[in-house]
C-alpha atoms as a PDB file:
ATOM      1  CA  UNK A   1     111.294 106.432  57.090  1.00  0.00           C
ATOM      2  CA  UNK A   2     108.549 108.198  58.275  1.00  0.00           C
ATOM      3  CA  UNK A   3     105.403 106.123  59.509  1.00  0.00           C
ATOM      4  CA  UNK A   4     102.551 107.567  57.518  1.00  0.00           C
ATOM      5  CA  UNK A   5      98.264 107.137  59.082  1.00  0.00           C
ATOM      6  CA  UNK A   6      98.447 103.774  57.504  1.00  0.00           C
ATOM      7  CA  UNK A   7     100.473 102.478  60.149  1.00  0.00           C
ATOM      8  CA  UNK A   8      98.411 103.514  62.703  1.00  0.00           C
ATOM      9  CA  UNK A   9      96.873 100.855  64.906  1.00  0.00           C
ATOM     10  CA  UNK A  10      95.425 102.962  67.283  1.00  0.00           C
ATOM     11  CA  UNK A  11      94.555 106.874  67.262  1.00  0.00           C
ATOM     12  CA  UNK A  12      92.963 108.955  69.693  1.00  0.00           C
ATOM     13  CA  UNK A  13      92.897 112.648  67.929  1.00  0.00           C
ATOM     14  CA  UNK A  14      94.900 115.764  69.352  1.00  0.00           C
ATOM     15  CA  UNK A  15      95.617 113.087  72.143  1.00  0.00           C
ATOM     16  CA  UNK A  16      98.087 110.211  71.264  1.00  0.00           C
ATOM     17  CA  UNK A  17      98.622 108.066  68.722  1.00  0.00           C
ATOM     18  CA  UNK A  18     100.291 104.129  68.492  1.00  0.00           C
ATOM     19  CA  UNK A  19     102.120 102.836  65.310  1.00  0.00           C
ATOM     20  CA  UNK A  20     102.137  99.529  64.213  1.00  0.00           C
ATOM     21  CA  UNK A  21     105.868  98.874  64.528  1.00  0.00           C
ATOM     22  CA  UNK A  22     104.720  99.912  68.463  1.00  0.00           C
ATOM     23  CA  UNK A  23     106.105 103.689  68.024  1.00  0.00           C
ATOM     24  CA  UNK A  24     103.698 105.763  70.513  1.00  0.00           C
ATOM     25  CA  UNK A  25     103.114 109.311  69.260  1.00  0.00           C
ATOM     26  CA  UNK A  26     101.913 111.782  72.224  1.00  0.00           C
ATOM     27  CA  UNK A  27     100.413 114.626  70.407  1.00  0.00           C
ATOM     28  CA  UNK A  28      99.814 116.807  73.705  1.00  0.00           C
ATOM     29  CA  UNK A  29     101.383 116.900  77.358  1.00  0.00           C
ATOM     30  CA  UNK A  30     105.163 116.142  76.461  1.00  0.00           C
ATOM     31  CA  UNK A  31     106.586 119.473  77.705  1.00  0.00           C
ATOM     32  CA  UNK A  32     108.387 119.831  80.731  1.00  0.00           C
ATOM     33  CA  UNK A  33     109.956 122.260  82.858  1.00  0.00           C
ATOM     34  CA  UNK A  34     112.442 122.497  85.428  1.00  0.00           C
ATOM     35  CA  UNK A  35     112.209 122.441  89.896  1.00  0.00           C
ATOM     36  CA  UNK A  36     112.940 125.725  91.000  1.00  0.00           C
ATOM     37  CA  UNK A  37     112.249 128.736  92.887  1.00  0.00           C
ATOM     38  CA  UNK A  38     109.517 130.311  92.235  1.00  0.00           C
ATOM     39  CA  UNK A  39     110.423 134.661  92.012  1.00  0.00           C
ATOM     40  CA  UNK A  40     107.375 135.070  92.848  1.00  0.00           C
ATOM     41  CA  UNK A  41     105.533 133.120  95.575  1.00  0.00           C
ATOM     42  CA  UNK A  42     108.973 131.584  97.104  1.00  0.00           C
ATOM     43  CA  UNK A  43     107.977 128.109  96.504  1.00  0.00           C
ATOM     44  CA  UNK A  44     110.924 125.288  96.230  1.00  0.00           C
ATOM     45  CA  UNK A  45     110.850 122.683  94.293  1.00  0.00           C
ATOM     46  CA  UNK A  46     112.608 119.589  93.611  1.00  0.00           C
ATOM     47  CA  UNK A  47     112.751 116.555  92.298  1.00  0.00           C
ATOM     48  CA  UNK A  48     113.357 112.945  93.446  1.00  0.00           C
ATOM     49  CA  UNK A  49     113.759 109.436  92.322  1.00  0.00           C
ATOM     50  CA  UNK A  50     111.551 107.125  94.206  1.00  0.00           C
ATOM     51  CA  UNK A  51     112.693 103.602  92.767  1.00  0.00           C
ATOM     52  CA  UNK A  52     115.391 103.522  90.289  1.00  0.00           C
ATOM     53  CA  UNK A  53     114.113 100.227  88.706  1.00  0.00           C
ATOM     54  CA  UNK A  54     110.386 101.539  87.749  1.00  0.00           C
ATOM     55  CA  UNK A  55     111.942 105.339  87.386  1.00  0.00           C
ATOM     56  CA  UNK A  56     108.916 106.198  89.384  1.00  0.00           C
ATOM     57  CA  UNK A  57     109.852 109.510  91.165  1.00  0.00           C
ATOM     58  CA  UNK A  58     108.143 113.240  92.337  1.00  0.00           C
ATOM     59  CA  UNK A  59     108.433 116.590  92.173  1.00  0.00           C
ATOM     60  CA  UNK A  60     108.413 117.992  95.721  1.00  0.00           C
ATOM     61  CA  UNK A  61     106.696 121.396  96.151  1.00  0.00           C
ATOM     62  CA  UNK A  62     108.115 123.907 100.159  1.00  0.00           C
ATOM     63  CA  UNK A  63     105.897 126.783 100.755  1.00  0.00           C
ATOM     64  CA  UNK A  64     108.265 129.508 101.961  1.00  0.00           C
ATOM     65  CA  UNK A  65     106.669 129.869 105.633  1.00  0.00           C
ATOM     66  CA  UNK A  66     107.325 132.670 108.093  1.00  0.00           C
ATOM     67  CA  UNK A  67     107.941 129.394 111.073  1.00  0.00           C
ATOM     68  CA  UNK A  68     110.412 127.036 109.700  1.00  0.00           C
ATOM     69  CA  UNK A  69     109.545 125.501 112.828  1.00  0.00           C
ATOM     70  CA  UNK A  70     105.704 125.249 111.790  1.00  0.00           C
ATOM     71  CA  UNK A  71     104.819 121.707 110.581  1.00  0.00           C
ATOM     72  CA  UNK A  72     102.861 121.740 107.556  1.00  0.00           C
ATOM     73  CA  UNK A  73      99.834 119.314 106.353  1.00  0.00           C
ATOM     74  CA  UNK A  74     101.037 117.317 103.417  1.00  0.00           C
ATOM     75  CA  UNK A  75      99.219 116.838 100.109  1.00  0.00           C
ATOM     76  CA  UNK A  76      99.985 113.922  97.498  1.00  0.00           C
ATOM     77  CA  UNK A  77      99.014 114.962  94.273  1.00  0.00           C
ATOM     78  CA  UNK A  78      98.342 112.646  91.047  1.00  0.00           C
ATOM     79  CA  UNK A  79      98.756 114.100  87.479  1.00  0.00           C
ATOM     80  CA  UNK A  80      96.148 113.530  85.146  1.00  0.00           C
ATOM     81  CA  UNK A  81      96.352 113.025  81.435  1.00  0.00           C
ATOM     82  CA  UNK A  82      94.350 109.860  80.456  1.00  0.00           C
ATOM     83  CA  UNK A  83      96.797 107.676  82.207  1.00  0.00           C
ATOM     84  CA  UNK A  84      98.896 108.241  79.195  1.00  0.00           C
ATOM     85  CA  UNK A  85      99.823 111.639  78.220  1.00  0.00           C
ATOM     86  CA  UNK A  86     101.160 114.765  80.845  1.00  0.00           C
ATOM     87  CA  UNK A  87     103.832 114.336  83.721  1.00  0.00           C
ATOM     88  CA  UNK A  88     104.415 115.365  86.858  1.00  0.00           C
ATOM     89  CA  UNK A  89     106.985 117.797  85.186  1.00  0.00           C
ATOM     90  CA  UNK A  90     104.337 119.699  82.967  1.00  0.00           C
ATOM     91  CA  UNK A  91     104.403 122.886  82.953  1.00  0.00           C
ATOM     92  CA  UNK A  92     100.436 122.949  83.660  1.00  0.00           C
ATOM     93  CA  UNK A  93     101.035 120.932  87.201  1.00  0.00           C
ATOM     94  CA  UNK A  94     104.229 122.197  87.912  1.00  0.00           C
ATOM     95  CA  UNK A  95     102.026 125.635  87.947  1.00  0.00           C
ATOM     96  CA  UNK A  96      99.274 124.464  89.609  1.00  0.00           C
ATOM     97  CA  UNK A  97     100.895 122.884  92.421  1.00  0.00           C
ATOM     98  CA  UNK A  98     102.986 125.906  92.583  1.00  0.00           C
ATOM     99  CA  UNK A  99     100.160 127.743  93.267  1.00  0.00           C
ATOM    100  CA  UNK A 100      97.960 125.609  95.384  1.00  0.00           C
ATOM    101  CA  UNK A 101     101.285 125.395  97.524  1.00  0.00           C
ATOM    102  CA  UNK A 102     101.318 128.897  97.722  1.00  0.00           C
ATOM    103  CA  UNK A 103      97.569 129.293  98.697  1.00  0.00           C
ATOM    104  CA  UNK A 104      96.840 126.563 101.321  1.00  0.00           C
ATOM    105  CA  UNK A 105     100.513 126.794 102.941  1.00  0.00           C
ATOM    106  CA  UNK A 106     100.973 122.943 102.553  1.00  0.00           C
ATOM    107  CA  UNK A 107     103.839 120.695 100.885  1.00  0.00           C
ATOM    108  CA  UNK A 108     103.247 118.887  97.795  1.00  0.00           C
ATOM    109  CA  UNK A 109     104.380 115.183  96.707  1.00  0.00           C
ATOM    110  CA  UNK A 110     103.259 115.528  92.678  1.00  0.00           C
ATOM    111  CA  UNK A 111     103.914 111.765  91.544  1.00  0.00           C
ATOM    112  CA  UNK A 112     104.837 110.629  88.449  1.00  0.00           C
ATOM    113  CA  UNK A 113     103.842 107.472  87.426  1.00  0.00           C
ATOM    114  CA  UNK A 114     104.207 105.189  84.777  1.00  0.00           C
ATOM    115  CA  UNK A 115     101.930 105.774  81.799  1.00  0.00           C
ATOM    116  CA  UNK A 116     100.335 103.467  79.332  1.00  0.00           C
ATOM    117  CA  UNK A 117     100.681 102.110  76.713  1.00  0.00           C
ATOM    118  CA  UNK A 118     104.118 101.156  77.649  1.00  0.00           C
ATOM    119  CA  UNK A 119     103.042 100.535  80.825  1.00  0.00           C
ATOM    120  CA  UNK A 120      99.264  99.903  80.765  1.00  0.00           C
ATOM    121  CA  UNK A 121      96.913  99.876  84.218  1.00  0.00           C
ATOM    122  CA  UNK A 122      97.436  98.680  86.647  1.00  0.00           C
ATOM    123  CA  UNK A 123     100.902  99.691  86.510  1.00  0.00           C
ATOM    124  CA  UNK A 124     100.110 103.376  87.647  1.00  0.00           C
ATOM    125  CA  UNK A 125      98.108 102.353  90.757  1.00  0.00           C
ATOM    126  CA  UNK A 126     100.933 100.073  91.503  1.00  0.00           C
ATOM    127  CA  UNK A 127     103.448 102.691  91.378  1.00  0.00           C
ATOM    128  CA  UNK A 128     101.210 105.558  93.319  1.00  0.00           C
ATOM    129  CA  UNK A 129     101.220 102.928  96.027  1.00  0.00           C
ATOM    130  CA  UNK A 130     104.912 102.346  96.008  1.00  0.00           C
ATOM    131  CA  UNK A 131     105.093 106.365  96.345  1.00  0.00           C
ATOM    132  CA  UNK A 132     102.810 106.528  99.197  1.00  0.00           C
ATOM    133  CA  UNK A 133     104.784 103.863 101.077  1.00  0.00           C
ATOM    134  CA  UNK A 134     108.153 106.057 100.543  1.00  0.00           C
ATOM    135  CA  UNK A 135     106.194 108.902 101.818  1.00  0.00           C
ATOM    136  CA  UNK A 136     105.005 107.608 104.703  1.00  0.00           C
ATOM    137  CA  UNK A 137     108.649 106.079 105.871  1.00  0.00           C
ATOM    138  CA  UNK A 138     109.046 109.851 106.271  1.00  0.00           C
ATOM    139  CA  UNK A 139     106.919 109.291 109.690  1.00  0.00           C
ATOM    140  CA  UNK A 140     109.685 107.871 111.192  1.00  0.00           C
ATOM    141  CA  UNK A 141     112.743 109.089 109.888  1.00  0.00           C
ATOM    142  CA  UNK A 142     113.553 108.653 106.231  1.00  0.00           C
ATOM    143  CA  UNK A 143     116.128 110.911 104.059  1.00  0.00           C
ATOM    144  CA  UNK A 144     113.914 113.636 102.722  1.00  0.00           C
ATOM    145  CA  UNK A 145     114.930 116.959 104.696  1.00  0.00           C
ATOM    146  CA  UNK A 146     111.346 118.052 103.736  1.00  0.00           C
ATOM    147  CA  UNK A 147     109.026 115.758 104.358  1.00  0.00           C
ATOM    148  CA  UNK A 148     111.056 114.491 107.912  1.00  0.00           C
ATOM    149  CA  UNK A 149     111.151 117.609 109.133  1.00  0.00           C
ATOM    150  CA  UNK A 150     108.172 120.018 107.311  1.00  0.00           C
ATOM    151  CA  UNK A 151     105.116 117.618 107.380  1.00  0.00           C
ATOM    152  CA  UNK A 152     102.560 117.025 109.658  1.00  0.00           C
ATOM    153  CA  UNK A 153     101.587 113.386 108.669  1.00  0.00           C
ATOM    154  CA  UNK A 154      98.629 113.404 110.868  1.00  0.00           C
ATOM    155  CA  UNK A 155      97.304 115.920 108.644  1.00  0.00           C
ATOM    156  CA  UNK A 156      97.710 114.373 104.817  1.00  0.00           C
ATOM    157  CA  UNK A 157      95.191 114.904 101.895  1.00  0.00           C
ATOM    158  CA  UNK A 158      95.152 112.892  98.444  1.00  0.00           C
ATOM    159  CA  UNK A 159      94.270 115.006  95.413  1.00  0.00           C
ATOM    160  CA  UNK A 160      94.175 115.061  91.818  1.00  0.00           C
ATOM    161  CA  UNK A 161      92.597 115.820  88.326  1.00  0.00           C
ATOM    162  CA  UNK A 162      90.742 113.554  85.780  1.00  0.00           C
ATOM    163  CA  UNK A 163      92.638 110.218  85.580  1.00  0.00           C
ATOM    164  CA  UNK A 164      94.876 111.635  88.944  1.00  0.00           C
ATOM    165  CA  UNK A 165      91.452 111.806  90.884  1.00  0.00           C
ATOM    166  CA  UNK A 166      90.857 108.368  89.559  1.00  0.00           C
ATOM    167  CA  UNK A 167      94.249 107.580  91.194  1.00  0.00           C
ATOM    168  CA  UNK A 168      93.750 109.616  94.458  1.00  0.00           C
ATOM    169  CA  UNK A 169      90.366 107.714  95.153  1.00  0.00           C
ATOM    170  CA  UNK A 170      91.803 104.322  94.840  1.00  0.00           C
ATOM    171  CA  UNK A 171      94.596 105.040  97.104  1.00  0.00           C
ATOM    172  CA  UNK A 172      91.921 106.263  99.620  1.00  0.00           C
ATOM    173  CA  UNK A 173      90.564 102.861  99.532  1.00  0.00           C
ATOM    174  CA  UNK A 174      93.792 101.014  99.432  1.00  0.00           C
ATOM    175  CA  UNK A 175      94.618 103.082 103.189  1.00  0.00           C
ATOM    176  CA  UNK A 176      91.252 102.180 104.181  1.00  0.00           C
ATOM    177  CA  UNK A 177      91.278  98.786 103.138  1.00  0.00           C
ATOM    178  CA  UNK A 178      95.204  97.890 104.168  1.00  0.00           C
ATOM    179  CA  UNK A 179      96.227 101.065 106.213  1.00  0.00           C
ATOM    180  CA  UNK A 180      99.738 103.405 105.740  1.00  0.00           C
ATOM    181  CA  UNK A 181     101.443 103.009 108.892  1.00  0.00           C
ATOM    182  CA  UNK A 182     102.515 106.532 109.990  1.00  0.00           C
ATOM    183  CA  UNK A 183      99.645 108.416 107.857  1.00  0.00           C
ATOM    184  CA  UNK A 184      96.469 109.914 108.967  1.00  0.00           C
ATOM    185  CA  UNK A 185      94.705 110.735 105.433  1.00  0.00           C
ATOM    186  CA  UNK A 186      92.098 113.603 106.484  1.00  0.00           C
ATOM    187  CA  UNK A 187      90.763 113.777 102.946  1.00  0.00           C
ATOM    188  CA  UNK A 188      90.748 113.608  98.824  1.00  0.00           C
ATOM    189  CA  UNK A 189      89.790 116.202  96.252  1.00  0.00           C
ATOM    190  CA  UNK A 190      89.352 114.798  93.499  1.00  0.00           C
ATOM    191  CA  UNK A 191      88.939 117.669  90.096  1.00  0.00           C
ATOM    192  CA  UNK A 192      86.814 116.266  87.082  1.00  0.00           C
ATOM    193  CA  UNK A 193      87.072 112.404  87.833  1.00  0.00           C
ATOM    194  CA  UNK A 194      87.898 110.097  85.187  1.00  0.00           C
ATOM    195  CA  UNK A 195      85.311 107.667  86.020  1.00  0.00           C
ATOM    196  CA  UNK A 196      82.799 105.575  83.756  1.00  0.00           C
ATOM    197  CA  UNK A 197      79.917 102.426  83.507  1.00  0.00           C
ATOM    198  CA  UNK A 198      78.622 100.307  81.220  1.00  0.00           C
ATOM    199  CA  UNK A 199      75.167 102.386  81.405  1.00  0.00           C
ATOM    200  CA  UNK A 200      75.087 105.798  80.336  1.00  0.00           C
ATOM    201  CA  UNK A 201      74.057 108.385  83.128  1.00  0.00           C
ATOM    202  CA  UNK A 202      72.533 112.249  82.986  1.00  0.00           C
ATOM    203  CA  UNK A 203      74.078 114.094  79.723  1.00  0.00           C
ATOM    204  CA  UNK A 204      75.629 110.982  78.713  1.00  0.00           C
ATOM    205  CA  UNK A 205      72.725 109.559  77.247  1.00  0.00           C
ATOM    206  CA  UNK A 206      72.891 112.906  74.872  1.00  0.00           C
ATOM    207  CA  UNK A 207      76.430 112.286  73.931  1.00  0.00           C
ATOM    208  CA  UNK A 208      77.094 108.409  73.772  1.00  0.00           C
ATOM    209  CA  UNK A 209      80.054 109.288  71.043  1.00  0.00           C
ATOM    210  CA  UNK A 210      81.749 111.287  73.685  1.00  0.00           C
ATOM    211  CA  UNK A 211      81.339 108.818  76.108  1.00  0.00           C
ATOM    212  CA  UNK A 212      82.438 105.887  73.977  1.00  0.00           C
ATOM    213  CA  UNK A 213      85.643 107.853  73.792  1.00  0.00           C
ATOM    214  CA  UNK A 214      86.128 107.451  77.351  1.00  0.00           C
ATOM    215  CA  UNK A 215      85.172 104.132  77.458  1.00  0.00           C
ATOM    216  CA  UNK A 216      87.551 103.383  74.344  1.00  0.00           C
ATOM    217  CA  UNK A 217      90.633 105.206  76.325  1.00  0.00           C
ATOM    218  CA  UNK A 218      89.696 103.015  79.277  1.00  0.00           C
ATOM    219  CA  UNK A 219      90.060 100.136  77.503  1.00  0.00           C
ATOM    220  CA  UNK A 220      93.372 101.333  75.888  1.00  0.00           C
ATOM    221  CA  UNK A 221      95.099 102.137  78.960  1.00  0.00           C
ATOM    222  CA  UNK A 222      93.752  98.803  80.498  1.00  0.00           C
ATOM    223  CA  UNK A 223      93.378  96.270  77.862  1.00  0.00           C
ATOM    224  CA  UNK A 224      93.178  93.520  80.467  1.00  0.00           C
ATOM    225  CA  UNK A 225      89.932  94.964  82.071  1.00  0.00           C
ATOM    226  CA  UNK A 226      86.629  93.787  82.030  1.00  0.00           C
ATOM    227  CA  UNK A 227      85.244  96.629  81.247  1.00  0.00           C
ATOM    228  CA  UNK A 228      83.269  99.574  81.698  1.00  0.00           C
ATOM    229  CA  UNK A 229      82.134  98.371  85.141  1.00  0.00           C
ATOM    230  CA  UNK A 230      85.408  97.638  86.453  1.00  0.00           C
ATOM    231  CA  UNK A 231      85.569  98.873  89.876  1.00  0.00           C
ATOM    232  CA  UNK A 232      88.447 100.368  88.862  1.00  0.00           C
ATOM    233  CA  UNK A 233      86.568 102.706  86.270  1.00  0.00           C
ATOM    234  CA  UNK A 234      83.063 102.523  87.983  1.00  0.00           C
ATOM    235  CA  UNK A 235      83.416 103.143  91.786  1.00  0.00           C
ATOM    236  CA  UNK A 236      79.836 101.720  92.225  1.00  0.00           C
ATOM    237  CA  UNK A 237      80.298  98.239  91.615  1.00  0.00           C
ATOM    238  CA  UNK A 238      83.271  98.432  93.726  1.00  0.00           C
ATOM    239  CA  UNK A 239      82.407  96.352  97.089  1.00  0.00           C
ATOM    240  CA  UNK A 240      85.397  98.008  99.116  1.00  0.00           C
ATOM    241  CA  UNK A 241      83.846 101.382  98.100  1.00  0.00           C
ATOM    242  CA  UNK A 242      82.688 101.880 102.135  1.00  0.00           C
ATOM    243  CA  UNK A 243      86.149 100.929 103.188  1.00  0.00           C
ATOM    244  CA  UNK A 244      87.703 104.954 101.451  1.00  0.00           C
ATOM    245  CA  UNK A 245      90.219 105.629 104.391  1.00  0.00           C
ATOM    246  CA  UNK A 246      89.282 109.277 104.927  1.00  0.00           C
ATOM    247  CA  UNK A 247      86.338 111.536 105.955  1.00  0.00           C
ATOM    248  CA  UNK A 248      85.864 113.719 104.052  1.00  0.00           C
ATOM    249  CA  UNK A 249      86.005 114.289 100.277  1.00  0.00           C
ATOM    250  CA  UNK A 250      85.576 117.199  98.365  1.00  0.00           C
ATOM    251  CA  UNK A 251      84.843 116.695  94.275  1.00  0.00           C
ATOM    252  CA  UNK A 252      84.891 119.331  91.571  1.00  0.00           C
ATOM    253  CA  UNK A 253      83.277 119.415  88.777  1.00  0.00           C
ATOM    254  CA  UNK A 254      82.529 121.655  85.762  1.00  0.00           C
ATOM    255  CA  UNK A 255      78.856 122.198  83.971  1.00  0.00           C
ATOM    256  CA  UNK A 256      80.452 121.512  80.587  1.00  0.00           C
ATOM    257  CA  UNK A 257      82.707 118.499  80.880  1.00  0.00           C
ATOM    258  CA  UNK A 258      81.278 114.942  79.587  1.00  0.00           C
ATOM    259  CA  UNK A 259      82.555 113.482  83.404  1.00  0.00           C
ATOM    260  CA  UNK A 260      79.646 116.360  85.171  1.00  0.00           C
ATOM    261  CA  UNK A 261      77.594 113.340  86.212  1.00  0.00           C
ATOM    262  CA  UNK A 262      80.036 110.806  87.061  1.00  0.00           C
ATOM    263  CA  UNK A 263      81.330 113.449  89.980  1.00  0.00           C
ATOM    264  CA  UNK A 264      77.690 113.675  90.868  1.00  0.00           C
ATOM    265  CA  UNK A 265      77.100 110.211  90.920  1.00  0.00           C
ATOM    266  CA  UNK A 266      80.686 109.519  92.646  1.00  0.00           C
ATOM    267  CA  UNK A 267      79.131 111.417  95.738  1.00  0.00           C
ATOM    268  CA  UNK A 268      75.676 109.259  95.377  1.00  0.00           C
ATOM    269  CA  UNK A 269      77.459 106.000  95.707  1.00  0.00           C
ATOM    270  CA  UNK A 270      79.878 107.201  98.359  1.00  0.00           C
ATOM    271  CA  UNK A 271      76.393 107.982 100.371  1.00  0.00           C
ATOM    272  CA  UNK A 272      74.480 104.210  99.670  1.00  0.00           C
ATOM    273  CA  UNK A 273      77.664 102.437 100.410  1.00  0.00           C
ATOM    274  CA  UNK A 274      77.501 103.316 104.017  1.00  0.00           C
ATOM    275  CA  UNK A 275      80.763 105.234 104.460  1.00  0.00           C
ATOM    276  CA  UNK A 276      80.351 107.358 107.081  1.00  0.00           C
ATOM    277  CA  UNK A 277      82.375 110.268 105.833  1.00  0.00           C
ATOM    278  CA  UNK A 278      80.869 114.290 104.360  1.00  0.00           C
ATOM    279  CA  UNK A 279      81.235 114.392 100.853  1.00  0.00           C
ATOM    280  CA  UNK A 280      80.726 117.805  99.018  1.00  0.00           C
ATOM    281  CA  UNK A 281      80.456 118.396  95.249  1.00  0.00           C
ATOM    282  CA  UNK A 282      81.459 122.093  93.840  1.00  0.00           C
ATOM    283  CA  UNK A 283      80.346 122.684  90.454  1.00  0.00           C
ATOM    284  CA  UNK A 284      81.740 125.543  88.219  1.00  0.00           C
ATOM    285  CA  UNK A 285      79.134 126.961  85.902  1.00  0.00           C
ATOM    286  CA  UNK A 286      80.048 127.323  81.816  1.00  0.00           C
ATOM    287  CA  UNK A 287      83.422 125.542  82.083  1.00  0.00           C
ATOM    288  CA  UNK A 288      84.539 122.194  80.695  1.00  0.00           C
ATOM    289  CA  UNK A 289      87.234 119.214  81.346  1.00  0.00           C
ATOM    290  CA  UNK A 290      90.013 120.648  83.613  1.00  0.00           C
ATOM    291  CA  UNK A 291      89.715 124.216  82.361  1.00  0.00           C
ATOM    292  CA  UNK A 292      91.799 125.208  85.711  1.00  0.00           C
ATOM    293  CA  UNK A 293      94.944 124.098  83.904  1.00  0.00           C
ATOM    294  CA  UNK A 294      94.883 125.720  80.712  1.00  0.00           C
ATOM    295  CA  UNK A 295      93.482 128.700  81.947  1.00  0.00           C
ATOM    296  CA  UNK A 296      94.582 129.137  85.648  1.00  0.00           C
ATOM    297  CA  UNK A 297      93.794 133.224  86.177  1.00  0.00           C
ATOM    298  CA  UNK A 298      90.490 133.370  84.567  1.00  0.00           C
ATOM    299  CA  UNK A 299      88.007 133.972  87.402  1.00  0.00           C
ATOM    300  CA  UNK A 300      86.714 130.484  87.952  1.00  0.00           C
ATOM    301  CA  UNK A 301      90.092 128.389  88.114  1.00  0.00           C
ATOM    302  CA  UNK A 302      90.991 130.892  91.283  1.00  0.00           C
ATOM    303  CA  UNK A 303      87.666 130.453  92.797  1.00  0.00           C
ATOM    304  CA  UNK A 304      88.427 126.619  92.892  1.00  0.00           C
ATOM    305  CA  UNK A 305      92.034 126.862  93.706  1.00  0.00           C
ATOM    306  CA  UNK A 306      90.448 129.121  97.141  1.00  0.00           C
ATOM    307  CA  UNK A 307      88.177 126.353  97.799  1.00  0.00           C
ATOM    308  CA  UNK A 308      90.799 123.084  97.115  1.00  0.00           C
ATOM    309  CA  UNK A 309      93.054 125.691  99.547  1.00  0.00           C
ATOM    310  CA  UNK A 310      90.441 126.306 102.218  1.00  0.00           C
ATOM    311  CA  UNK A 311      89.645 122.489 102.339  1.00  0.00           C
ATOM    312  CA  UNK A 312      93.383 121.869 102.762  1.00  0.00           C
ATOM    313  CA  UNK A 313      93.443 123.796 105.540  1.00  0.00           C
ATOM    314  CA  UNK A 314      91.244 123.288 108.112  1.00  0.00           C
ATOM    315  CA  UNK A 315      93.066 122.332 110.372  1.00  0.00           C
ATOM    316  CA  UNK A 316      95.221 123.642 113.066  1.00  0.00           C
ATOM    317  CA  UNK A 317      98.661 123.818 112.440  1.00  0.00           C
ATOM    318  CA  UNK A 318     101.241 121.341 114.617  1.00  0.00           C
ATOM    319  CA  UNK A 319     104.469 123.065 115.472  1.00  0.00           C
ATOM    320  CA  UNK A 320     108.554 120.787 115.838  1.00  0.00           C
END
């Protein structure tokens, strides 16, 4: 039988939905495509299974470069999605890594990590770490073709959207904080960060419904929390915040998305907690949450692509 909406325990709309007999309904982000070849740019892909008992694994993105000899920086890239809906394997990623590949000449690690509710936080930071580690044992040998012999590992950025920027910032602090033997992390985009607090900030205060959504899903994928104001959620009240293990971080965000202010205030804490590191914010005008993925060749998701690309790629390139 069917469960009908009086079932339902919990329901986020046009997002996901749980079931009282513990069913979980995702009602966007459960298509998935293929690794291949792309006809067009040349870009390989693949996938791989980093540990068989969590099933945590990647899709791995080669630019086709004139130098197979040429060493290439490295970016690890974290889905977004809530921490509950969307892949690795979307089609929206699997695009937009394509394409950044393409762009800023780099390889791509796109993790994919557990998701809650089956899994609730911290279980995704846990496994982003465990990915990281396998990456860097690439350093020094390892039994990846492309990331032994195609990366430059003194040149390796952290990146990702909404909940995945969420990710890619705490990682930056876990380096900083613990280290990754074999890994110099130059720097972390982060694209619309999913972050929060207890006290509403700039347009927030206009929309508190919108924002007690996020505070709601933050609660849902991390019902063990303690809030709003976990460090976690809020990287303000985070004491480690000075320890991020880069220098330089760029952060995107979009006029129209609920999260404007929490990218703005992102680079404001960054600033007071003493880290010593440039932080830029890039704001696209008219555009809301993570517009770049549902509409990747309108004018402004290719302006920010060229700017992710150009701060990917600053660097000169290392050759075998």
């Amino acid at each position: 039988m069917a469960s009908s909406s009086s079932d339902l325990v919990i329901n986020f709309p046009l997002f996901i939905r749980v079931y009282k007999d513990g069913r979980v309904e995702r009602l966007i982000g459960t298509d998935v495509v293929a690794p291949s070849t792309d006809p067009d740019t040349g870009i390989q892909s693949k996938d791989v299974v980093i540990d068989p008992q969590t099933a945590v694994s990647a899709r791995l993105f080669l630019p086709k470069t004139a130098d197979p000899n040429q060493k290439l920086p490295l970016l690890i890239y974290f889905h977004g999605g809530g921490f509950c809906v969307e892949s690795a394997f979307s089609p929206e990623y699997h695009n937009y890594l394509n394409s950044l590949v393409a762009e800023a000449n780099v390889v791509a690690v796109s993790v994919d990590y557990r998701r809650a509710p089956e899994h609730p936080l911290p279980a995704a930071y846990g496994d982003s770490w465990a990915a990281l580690k396998w990456v860097a044992s690439h350093s020094a040998g390892g039994d990846d073709e492309w990331l032994k012999n195609r990366v430059d590992f003194d040149r390796v950025f952290f990146g990702g959207d909404s909940a995945g920027a969420n990710i890619a910032h705490h990682m930056a602090i876990r380096v900083g904080s613990e280290g990754l033997s074999g890994v110099n992390l130059v720097g972390i985009f982060l694209i619309h960060p999913f972050f929060g607090g207890k006290e509403p900030i700039g347009g927030e205060r206009e929309n508190l419904k919108r924002k007690g959504f996020s505070d709601k899903l933050w609660m849902f994928v991390f019902p063990s929390s303690s809030g709003s104001d976990d460090p976690l959620f809020n990287p303000g009240m985070d004491p480690k915040l000075s320890a991020l293990g880069c220098k330089k971080v760029l952060v995107c965000v979009a006029e129209k998305d609920l999260l404007r202010d929490r990218g703005w205030y992102y680079k404001e804490e960054l600033g007071r907690s003493g880290w010593t590191g440039t932080a830029e914010v890039v704001e696209t005008a008219g555009e809301t949450h993570v517009f770049h993925l549902f509409n990747p060749t309108c004018d402004n998701a290719v302006a920010m692509l060229k700017r992710v690309a150009v701060f990917l790629t600053v660097h000169k390139p290392s050759c075998l």
